[in-house]
Protein backbone atom coordinates (compact mmCIF):
# COMPACT_ATOMS: atom_id res chain seq x y z
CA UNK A 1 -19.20 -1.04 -34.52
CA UNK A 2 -23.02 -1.34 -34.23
CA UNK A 3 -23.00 -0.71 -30.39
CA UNK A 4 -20.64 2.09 -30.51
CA UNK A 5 -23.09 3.62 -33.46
CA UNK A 6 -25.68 2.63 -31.40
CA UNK A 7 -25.15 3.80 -27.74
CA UNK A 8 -25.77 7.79 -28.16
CA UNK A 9 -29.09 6.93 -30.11
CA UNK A 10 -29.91 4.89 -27.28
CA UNK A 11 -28.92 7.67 -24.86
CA UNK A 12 -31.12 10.50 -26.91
CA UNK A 13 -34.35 7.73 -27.89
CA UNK A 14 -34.34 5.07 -25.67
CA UNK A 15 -36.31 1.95 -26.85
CA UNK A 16 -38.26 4.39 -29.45
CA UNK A 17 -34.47 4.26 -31.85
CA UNK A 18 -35.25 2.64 -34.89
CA UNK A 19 -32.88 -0.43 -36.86
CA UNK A 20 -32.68 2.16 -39.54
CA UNK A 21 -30.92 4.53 -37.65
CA UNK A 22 -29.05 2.31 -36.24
CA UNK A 23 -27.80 1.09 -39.38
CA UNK A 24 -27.38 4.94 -40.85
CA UNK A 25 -25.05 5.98 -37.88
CA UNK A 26 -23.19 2.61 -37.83
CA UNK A 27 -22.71 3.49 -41.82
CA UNK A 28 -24.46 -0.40 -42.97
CA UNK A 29 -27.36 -1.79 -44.03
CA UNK A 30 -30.23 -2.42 -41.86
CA UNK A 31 -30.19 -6.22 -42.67
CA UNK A 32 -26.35 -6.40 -41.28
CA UNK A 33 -27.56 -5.70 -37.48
CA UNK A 34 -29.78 -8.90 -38.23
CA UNK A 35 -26.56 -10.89 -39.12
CA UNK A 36 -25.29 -9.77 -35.78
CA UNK A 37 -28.31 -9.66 -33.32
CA UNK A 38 -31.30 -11.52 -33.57
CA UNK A 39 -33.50 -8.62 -32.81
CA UNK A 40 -33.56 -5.00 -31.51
CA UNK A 41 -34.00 -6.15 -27.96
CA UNK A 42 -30.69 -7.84 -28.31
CA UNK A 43 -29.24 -4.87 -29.78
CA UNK A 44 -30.38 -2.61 -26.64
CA UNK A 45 -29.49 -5.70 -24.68
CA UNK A 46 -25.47 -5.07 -26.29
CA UNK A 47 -25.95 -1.27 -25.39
CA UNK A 48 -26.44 -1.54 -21.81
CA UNK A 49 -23.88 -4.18 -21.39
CA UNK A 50 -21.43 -1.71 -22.88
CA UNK A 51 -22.82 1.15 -21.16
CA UNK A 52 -22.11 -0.30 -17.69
CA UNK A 53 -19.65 -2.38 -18.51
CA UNK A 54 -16.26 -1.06 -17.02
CA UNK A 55 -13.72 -2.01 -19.31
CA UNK A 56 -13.46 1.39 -20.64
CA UNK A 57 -13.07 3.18 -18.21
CA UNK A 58 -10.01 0.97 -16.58
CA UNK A 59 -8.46 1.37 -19.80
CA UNK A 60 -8.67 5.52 -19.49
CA UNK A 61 -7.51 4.96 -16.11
CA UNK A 62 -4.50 2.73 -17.08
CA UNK A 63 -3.76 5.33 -19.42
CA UNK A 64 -3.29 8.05 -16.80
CA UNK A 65 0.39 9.19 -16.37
CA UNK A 66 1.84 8.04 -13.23
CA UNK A 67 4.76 10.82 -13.68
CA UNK A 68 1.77 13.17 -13.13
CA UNK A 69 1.48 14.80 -9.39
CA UNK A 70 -0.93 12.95 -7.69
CA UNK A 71 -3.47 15.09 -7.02
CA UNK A 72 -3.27 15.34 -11.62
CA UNK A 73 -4.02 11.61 -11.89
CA UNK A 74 -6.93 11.37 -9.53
CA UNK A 75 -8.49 14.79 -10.76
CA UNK A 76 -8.33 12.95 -14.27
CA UNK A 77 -9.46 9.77 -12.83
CA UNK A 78 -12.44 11.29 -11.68
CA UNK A 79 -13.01 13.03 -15.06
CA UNK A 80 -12.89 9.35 -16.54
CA UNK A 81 -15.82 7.87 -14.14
CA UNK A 82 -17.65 10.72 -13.79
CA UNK A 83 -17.72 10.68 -17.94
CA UNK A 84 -18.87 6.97 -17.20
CA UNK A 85 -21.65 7.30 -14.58
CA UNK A 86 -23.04 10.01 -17.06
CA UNK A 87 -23.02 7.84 -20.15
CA UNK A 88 -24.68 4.62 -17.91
CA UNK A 89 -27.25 7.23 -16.55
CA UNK A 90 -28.00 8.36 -20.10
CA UNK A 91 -28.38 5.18 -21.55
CA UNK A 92 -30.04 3.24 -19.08
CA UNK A 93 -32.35 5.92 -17.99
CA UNK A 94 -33.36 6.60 -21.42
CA UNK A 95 -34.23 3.40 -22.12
CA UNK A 96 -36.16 2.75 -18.37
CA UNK A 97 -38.54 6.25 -19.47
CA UNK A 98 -39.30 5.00 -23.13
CA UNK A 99 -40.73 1.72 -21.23
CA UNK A 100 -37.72 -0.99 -22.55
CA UNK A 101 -38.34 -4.12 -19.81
CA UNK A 102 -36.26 -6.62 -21.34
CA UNK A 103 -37.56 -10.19 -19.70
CA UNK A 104 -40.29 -8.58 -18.15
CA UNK A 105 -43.97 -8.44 -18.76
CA UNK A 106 -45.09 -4.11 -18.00
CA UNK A 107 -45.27 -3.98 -14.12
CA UNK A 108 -43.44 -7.21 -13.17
CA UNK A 109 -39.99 -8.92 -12.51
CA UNK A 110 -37.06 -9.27 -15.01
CA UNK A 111 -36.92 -13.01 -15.86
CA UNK A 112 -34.21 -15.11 -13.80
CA UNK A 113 -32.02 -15.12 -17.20
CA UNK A 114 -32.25 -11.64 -17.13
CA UNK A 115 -30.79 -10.36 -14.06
CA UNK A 116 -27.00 -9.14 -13.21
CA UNK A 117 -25.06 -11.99 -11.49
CA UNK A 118 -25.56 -11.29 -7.83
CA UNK A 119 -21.44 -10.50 -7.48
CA UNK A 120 -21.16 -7.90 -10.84
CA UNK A 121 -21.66 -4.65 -9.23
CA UNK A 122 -19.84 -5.95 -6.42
CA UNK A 123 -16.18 -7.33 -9.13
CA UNK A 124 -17.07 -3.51 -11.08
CA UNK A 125 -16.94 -2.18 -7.78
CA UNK A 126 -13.21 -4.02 -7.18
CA UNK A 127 -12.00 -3.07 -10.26
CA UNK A 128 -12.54 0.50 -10.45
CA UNK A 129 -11.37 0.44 -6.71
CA UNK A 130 -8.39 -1.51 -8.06
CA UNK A 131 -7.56 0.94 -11.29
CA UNK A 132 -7.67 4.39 -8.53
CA UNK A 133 -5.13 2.40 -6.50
CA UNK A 134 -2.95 2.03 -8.89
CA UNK A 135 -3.08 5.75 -9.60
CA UNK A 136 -2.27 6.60 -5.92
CA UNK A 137 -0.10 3.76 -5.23
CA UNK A 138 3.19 5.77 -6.52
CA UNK A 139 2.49 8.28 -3.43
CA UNK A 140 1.80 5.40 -0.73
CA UNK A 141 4.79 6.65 1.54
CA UNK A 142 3.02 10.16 1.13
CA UNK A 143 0.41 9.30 2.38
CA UNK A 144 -1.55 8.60 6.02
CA UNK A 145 -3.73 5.98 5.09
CA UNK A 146 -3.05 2.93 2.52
CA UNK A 147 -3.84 3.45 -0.97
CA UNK A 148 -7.23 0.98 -1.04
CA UNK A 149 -8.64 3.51 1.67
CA UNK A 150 -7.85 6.26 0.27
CA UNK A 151 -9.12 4.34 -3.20
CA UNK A 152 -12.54 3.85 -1.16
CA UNK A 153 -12.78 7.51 0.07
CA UNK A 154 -12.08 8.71 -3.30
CA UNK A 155 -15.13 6.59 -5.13
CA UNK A 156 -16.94 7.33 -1.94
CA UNK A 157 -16.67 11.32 -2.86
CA UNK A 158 -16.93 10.35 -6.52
CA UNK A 159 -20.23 8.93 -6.01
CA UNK A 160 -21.42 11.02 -3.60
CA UNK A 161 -21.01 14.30 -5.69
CA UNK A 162 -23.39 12.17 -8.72
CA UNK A 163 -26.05 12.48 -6.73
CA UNK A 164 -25.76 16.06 -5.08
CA UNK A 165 -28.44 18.66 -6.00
CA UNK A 166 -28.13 20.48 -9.44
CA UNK A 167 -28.95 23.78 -7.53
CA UNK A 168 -26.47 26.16 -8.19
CA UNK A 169 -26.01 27.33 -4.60
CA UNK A 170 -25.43 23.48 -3.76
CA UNK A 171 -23.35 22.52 -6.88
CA UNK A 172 -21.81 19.04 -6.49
CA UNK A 173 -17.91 19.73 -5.98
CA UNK A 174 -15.57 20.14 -9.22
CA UNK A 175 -13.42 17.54 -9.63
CA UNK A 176 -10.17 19.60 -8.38
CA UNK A 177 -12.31 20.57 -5.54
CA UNK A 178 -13.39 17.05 -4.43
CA UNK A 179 -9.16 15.80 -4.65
CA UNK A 180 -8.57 19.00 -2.40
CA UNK A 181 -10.83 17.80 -0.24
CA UNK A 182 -9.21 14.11 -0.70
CA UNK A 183 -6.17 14.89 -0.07
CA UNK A 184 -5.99 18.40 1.99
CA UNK A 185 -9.48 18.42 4.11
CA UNK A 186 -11.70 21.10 4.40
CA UNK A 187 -9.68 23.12 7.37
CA UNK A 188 -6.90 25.77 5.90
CA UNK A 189 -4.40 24.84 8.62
CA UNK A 190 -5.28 21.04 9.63
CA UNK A 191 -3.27 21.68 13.24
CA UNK A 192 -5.66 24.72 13.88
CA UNK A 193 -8.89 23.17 15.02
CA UNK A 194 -8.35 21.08 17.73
C-alpha cells in the first residue's frame, strides 16, 4: 500500500517527495512508513524494485485472451510493456535527476550490496520473452518461424520503438503498426519484390 501510494510521487518528485506525502496519498500516518521501512531511502529503495520489477506486467499479459486474433493479443501485449517501460523510465529517471545515489557517495560507484544480480535483467528478459510466447503460441502452425523468435522480434520492435525520436515526422510506430509490421512486413504483396 505504501509503494503503490508512493510510486507516482516518486515518478513526479524524485528523491525531493517528502514522508508526509507519502503518508497523505497512502491515506496513514507518517510514523506507519517507519514501522515498515527504516528510512526514506528504503522506501525509494521499495519503489524502484516495484517499478522494474516484472511481475506486473506478466500478470497483464497472462490476462490477455487467447480466443483473441493474434495480431489482438500482441497489440495489447505491447500496450502492457510499453505502459511498463514508461512507468520504470518515470520513476527511475526521476529519481537519477533529483540526485538519489542509493550506496553511493555523489560521483562514485553503487556499493557491492547495492547492485542488480549480474543475471536479473537477463531472468526479466526470459520472462517477458516467456509471457509474449505464450500469447503467440496458439498460432504456432500459422506461423514461419517458432514462437520464441517471433517472441524475440517482437520485444526487439518493442524496444526499439522506446527509443525512436519524438519528432513527429519520425514518430515511433503505433502499436498496431509495429504487429503489422510483425506479422505482415513492410512490402504490400510479400511475392512482389524479388
Amino acid at each position: 500500500m505504501i509503494v503503490t501510494a508512493a510510486l507516482p510521487l516518486v515518478a513526479e518528485y524524485g528523491a525531493a517527495v517528502t514522508t508526509s506525502q507519502i503518508a497523505r496519498a497512502a491515506g496513514i500516518g507518517e510514523a506507519t512508513i517507519f514501522r515498515a521501512f527504516k528510512d526514506k531511502d528504503e522506501v525509494l529503495d521499495a519503489c524502484v524494485a516495484e517499478a522494474v520489477g516484472t511481475d506486473h506486467v506478466l500478470r497483464e499479459l497472462a490476462s490477455i485472451d487467447l480466443a483473441e486474433p493474434l495480431g489482438i493479443r500482441l497489440t495489447e501485449a505491447a500496450e502492457a510493456l510499453h505502459a511498463h517501460l514508461e512507468r520504470v523510465g518515470a520513476v527511475v529517471g526521476s529519481l537519477h535527476s533529483s540526485g538519489h545515489r542509493r550506496g553511493r557517495a555523489p560521483g562514485g560507484p553503487a556499493h557491492p550490496a547495492d547492485r542488480p544480480a549480474p543475471d536479473s535483467r537477463a531472468r526479466s528478459m526470459t520472462a517477458l520473452r516467456d509471457g509474449v510466447m505464450d500469447l503467440i503460441e496458439p498460432d504456432r502452425d500459422a506461423l514461419r518461424l517458432p514462437p520464441e523468435k517471433v517472441a524475440a522480434a517482437f520485444l526487439g520492435l518493442l524496444f526499439t520503438r522506446m527509443q525512436a525520436p519524438a519528432a513527429e515526422a519520425d514518430a515511433p510506430l503505433s502499436p498496431e503498426e509495429l504487429i503489422a509490421v510483425l506479422l505482415h512486413g513492410t512490402l504490400n504483396d510479400p511475392g512482389s519484390s524479388r
